[in-house]
Each structure stands twice: as C-alpha cells, then as structure tokens.
Protein backbone atom coordinates (compact mmCIF):
# COMPACT_ATOMS: atom_id res chain seq x y z
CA UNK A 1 97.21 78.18 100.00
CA UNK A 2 97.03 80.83 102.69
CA UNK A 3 99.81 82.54 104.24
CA UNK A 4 100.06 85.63 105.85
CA UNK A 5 101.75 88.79 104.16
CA UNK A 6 105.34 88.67 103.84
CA UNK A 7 106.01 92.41 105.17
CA UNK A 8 107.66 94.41 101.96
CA UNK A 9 104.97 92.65 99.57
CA UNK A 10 102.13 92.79 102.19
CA UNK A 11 100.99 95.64 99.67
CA UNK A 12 100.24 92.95 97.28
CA UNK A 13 98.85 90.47 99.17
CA UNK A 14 96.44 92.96 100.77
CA UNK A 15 95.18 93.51 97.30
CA UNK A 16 94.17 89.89 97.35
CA UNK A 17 92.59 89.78 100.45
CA UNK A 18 90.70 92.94 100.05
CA UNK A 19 89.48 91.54 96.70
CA UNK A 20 88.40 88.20 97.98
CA UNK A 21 86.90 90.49 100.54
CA UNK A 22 84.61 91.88 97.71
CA UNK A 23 82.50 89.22 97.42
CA UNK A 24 80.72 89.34 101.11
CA UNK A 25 79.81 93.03 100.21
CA UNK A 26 76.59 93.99 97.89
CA UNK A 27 75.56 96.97 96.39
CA UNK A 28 77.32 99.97 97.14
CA UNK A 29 79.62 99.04 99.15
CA UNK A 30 81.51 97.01 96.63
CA UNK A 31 81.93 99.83 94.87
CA UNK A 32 82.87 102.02 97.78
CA UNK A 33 85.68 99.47 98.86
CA UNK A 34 87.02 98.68 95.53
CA UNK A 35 87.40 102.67 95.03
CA UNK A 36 89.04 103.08 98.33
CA UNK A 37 91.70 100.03 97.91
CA UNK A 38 94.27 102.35 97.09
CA UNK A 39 94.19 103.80 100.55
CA UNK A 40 94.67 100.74 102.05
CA UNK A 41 97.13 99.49 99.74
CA UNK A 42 99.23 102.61 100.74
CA UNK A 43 98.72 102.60 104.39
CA UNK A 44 100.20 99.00 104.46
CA UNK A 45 103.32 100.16 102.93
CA UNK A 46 103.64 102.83 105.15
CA UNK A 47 103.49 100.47 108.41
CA UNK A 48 107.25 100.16 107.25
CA UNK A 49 108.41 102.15 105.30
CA UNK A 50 108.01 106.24 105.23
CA UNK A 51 107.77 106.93 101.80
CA UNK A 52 108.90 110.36 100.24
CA UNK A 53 107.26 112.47 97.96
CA UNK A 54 108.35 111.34 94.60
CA UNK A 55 107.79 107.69 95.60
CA UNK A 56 104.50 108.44 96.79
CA UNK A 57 103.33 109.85 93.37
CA UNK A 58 105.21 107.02 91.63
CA UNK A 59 103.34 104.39 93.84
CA UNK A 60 99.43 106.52 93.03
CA UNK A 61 100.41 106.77 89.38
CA UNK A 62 101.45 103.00 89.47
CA UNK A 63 98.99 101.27 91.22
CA UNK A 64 96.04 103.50 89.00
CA UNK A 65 97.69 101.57 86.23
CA UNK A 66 96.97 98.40 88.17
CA UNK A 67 93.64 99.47 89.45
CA UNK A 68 92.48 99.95 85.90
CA UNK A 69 94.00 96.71 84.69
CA UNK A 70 92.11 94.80 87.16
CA UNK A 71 88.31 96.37 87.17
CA UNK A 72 88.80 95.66 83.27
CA UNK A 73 90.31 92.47 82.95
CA UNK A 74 90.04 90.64 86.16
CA UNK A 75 86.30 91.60 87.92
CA UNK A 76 84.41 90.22 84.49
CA UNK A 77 86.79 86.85 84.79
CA UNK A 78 85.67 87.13 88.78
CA UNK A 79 82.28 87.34 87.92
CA UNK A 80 82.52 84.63 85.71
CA UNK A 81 84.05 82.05 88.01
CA UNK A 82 81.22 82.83 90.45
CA UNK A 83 78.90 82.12 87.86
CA UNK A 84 81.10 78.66 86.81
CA UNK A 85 81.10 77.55 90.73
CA UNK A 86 76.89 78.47 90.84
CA UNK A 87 76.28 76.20 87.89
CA UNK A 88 78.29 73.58 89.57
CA UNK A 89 76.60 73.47 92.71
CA UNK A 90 73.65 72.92 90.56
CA UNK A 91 74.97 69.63 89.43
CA UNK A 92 76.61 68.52 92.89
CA UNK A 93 79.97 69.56 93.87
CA UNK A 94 82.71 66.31 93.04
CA UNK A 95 86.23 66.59 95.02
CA UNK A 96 87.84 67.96 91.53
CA UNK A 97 85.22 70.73 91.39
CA UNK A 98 86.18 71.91 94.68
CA UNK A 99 90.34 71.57 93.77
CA UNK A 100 89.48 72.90 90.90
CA UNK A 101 87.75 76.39 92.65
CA UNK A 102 90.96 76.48 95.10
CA UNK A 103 93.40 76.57 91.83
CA UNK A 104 90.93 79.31 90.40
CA UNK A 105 91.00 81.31 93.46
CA UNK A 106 94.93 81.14 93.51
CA UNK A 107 95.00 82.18 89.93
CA UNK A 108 93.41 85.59 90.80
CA UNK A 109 96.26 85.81 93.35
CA UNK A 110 99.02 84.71 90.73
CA UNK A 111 97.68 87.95 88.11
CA UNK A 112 97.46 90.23 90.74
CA UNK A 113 101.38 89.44 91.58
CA UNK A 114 102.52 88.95 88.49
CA UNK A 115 101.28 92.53 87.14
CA UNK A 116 102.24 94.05 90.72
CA UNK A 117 105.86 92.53 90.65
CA UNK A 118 107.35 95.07 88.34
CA UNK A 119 106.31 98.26 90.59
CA UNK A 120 107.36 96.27 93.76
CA UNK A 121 111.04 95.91 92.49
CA UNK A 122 111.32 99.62 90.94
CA UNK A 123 110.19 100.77 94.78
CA UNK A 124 112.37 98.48 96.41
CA UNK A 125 115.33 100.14 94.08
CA UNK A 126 114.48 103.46 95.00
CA UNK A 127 114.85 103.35 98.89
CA UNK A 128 117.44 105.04 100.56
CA UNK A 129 119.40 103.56 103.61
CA UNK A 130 117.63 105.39 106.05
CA UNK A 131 114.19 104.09 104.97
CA UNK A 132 115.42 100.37 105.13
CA UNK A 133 117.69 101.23 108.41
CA UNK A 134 113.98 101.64 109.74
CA UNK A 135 112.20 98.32 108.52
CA UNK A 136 114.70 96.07 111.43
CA UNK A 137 113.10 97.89 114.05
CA UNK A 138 109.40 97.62 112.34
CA UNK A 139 109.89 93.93 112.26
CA UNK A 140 110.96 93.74 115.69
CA UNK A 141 108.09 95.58 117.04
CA UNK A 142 105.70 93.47 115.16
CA UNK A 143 106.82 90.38 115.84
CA UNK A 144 106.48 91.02 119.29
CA UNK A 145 102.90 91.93 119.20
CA UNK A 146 102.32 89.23 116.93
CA UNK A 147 104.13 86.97 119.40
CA UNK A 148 101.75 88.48 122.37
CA UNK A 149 98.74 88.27 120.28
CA UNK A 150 99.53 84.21 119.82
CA UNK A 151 100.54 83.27 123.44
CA UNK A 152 97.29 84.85 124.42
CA UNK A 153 95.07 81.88 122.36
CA UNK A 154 95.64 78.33 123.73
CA UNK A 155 94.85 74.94 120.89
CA UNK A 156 91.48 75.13 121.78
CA UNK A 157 90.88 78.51 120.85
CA UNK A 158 92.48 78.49 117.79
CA UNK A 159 90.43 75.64 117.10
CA UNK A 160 87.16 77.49 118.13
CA UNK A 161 87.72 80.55 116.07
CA UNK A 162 88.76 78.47 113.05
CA UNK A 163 85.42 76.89 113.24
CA UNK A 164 83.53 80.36 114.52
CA UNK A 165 85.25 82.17 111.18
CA UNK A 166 84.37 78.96 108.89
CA UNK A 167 80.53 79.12 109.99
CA UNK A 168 80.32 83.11 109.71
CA UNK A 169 81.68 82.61 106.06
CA UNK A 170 78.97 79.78 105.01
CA UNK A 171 76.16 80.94 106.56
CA UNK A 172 77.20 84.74 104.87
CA UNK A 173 75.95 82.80 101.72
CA UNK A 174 73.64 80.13 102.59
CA UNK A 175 71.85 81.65 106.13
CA UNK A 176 71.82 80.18 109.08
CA UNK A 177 73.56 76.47 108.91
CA UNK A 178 70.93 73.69 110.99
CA UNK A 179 72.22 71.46 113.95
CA UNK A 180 73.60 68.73 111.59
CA UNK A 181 75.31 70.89 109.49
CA UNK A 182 76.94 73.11 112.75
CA UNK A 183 77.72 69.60 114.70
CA UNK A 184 79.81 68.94 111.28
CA UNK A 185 81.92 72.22 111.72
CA UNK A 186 82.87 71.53 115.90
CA UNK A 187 83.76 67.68 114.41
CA UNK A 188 86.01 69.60 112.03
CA UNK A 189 87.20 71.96 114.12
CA UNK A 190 88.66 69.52 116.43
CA UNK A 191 90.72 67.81 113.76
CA UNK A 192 92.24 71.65 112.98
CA UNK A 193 96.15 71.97 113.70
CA UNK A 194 96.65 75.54 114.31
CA UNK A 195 99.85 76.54 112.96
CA UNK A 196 100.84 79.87 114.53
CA UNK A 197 104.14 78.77 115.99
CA UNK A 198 105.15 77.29 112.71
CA UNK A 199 104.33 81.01 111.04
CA UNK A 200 106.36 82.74 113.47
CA UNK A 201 109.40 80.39 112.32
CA UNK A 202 108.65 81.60 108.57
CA UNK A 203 108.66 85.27 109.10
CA UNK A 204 112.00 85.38 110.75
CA UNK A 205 113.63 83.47 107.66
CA UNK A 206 111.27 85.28 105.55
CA UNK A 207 112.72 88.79 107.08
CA UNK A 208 116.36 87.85 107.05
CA UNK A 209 116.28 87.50 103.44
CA UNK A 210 114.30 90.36 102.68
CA UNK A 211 116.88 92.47 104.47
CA UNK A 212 119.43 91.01 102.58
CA UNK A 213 117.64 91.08 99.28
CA UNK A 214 117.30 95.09 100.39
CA UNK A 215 121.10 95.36 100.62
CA UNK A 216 121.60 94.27 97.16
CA UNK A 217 119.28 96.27 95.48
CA UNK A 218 121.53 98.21 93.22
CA UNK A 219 123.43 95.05 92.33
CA UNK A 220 123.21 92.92 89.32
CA UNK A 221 122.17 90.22 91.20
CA UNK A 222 118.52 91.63 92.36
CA UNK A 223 116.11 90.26 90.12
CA UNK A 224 117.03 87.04 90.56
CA UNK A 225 116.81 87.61 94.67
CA UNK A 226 114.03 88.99 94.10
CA UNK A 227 112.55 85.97 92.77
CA UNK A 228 113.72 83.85 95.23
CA UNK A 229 112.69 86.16 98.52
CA UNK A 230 108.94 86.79 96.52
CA UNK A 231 109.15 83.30 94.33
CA UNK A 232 107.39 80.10 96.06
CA UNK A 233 107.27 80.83 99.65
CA UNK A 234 107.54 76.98 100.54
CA UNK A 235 110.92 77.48 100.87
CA UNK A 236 111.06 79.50 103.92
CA UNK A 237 108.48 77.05 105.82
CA UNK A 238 109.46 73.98 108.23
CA UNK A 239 108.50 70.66 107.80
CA UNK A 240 105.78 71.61 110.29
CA UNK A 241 103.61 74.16 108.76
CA UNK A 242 104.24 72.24 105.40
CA UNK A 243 102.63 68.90 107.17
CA UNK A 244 99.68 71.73 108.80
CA UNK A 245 99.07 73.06 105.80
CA UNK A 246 98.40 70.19 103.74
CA UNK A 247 96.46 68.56 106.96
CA UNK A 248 94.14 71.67 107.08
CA UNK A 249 93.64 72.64 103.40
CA UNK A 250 92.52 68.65 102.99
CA UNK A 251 90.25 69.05 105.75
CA UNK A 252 88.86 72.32 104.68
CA UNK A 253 87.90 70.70 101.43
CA UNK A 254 86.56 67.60 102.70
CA UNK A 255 84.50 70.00 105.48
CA UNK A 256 83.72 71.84 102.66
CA UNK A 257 82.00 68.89 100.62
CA UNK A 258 79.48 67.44 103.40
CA UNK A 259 78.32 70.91 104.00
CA UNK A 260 77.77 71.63 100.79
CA UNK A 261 76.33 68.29 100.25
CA UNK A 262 74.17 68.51 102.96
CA UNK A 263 72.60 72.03 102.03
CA UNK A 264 69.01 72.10 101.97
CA UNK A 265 67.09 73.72 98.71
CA UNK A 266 66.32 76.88 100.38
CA UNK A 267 70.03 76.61 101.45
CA UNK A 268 71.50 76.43 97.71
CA UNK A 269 68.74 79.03 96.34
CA UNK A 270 69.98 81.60 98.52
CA UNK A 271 73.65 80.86 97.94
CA UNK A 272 73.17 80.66 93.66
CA UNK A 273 71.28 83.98 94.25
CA UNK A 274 73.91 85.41 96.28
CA UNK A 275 76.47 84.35 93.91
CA UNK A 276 74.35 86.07 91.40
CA UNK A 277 74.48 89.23 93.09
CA UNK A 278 78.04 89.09 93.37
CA UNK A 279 78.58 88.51 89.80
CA UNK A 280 76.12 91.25 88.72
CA UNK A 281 77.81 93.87 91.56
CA UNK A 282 81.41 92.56 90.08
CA UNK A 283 80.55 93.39 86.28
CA UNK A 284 79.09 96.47 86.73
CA UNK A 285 81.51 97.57 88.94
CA UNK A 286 84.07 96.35 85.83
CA UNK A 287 82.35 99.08 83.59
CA UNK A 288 81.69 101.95 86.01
C-alpha cells in the first residue's frame, strides 16, 4: 500500500504523508502543520524543478483551492474514521476490520490524487525545456544518495528499524508496549523482507517514463500517458517487490491483530482517548 514518491508527483504524495502525519500531533501543532503544508508541498517540487514566477502563483492559487477542499470535506470524514476504528476496538478488532481500515486509509490517498491530478497535468504542460533538461540530472543525483543511503543498512538493520519504527508508532497511542507484546514485534521483525533493492528497480522504470511522458506534453496523446505514468503503479514493480509487498502488508496486519489483541485496558483507554483527541483536533481544525 506504501510506496515511496514517484519524483514529479512526490508533491502529492507528500500531502498524504504529511496528513497521515497529523494524527501523532495534538493541540496546536496540528493546526500549525496543517497551515504550513503548503510550504512543504512547494519545497518538494522545487527539489526538481525551478519553478518561475507565474507557475509559482498558479501552484499557491491552486493548491489554496485544494487546501480548502480538504479541511472542509476530508478532516470531518478523517475524524470520523478515527471515531469508526475507536468503536471497533471496543468490540475486538476481526481480520476484515483491520482490511477494512487499510482500504479506508487508501481512500484518503485516492481523494487527495484524484482532486490534485488536474493541477499536476496543467504544471506539467507549462514547463519549458530547460526546466525538464534539469530533472535527468536531479534524478541522477538522487538516486545515488539514495543508493548510498541503502548499501549503508545490511537485512538486519532494515529489519531492526522496521520493528524500532512499528513500536514508536503503537506505543505513540497506547504507551509503553510490555515484554510480551515487544517480544511479538522482534518475532515479527524477523519475518520482514526489506525491499529496498526492489524500489531502486521501480524508480528507474518509473523515471524513464516520466521523462518520456514530459516529452509529450503538448501532444494529444498526454492524458492518457499521464494516466498510465501516475495510474496503478504495479506496473512499474518486479515480481519481487510485488511478492515483498504482499509478504509484509500480510504480516503487518497479522502483527497488527495480536498486539491489538493483546492490549491491556489501560492500554485501549489511552488509545480510544487518543483517538478522541485526534478526532476533536481534526474537526475543529475543519472549521477554523
């Protein structure tokens, strides 16, 4: 369900991450990130391409259009799935509850792309050749740190900071996790694949046809590519991080489901409360 950001789009995908990132902030600082997503947003388009002027205020004026859609429409249906997921937890989480929050979670992902799409494609459009003549050489550059940054971490660390990163997000809700419940986590993370290689293999296909999808852009033909390069990404993966991916996301469920099932009462108080404040920070966040 994960993947990381496919370069021209990483714009949108930020959004999502920054959004899920929402709900392991309280208070004020929800509000103080949400209001300063734009600046983000901007700054990852920028790691590639130098906008000008005129796109610059087309991209503000654009994305406070999309801002506005989503603190109105989407952060009450956020709060309300938090709400949904708290009353289930009350009742014991079941394997379809917990398929069922994955497909929820992708569905904020799917409205935030869907209403993004249109502004991505009318910026793509509007690039000169010396803006995209300088993406190549972006690519390059990152792929070789990102290359660096992987040969650095062996299986075994990948493995460990999987289960370091899945621990820091439980216990972020529920507190500190016991011995049991920690002992279940290093059995997990052992069973991991880590799939970095395989990702490296989808972003050069993934680039390739973005660069060619840029070369067409004031052809008929560019809505359709640009489906196809921003469409499924499953199409750009190997075999290999297709097999990983289903291996991991079945194990993060079932990992999921025994912590969750073995959660204490104080453990499940504190993570319906927190999922209360969330909720209550999200809605009035919607109307501010």
């Amino acid at each position: 369900m994960i993947h990381p950001p496919s370069h021209a789009d990483k714009v949108w995908r930020t959004c999502l991450l920054l959004l899920c990132a929402l709900v392991t902030l309280t208070g004020c600082g929800v509000q103080f990130f949400y209001n300063n997503l734009d600046a983000f947003v901007e700054s990852a388009i920028e790691d590639y391409i130098d906008l000008t002027p005129a796109q610059e205020a087309f991209f503000e004026r654009e994305l406070e259009v999309l801002w506005r859609w989503h603190r109105r429409e989407e952060l009450p249906r956020y709060a309300h799935d938090l709400e949904d997921f708290s009353m289930t937890l009350a009742q014991g989480v079941k394997p379809a509850d917990l398929d069922q929050t994955f497909e929820t979670a992708e569905g904020w992902w799917r409205r935030i792309e869907r209403e993004g799409r249109p502004v991505a494609k009318r910026l793509l459009k509007s690039l000169d050749d010396a803006q995209i003549n300088q993406i190549p050489e972006k690519f390059a550059k990152e792929n070789a740190r990102w290359q660096k940054r992987a040969a650095r971490r062996s299986h075994e660390d990948r493995q460990d900071r999987w289960r370091k990163n899945f621990k820091r997000i439980i216990e972020r809700f529920t507190g500190a996790l016991n011995r049991q419940q920690q002992a279940l986590l290093t059995e997990g993370a052992s069973e991991y694949r880590p799939e970095s290689a395989s990702w490296g293999e989808y972003r050069l296909r993934w680039q390739a046809e973005f660069l060619t999808l840029l070369k067409a852009r004031h052809d008929d033909t560019f809505d359709d590519q640009f489906e196809t390069v921003f469409g499924p990404q499953q199409r750009f993966y190997s075999q290999g991080l297709i097999d990983g991916q289903v291996h991991n996301q079945a194990l993060t469920k079932r990992l999921l489901l025994e912590v969750l099932a073995s959660l204490s009462a104080q453990q499940i108080t504190r993570l319906q409360k927190r999922l209360a404040d969330y909720a209550e920070d999200l809605r009035e966040l919607s109307q501010s």
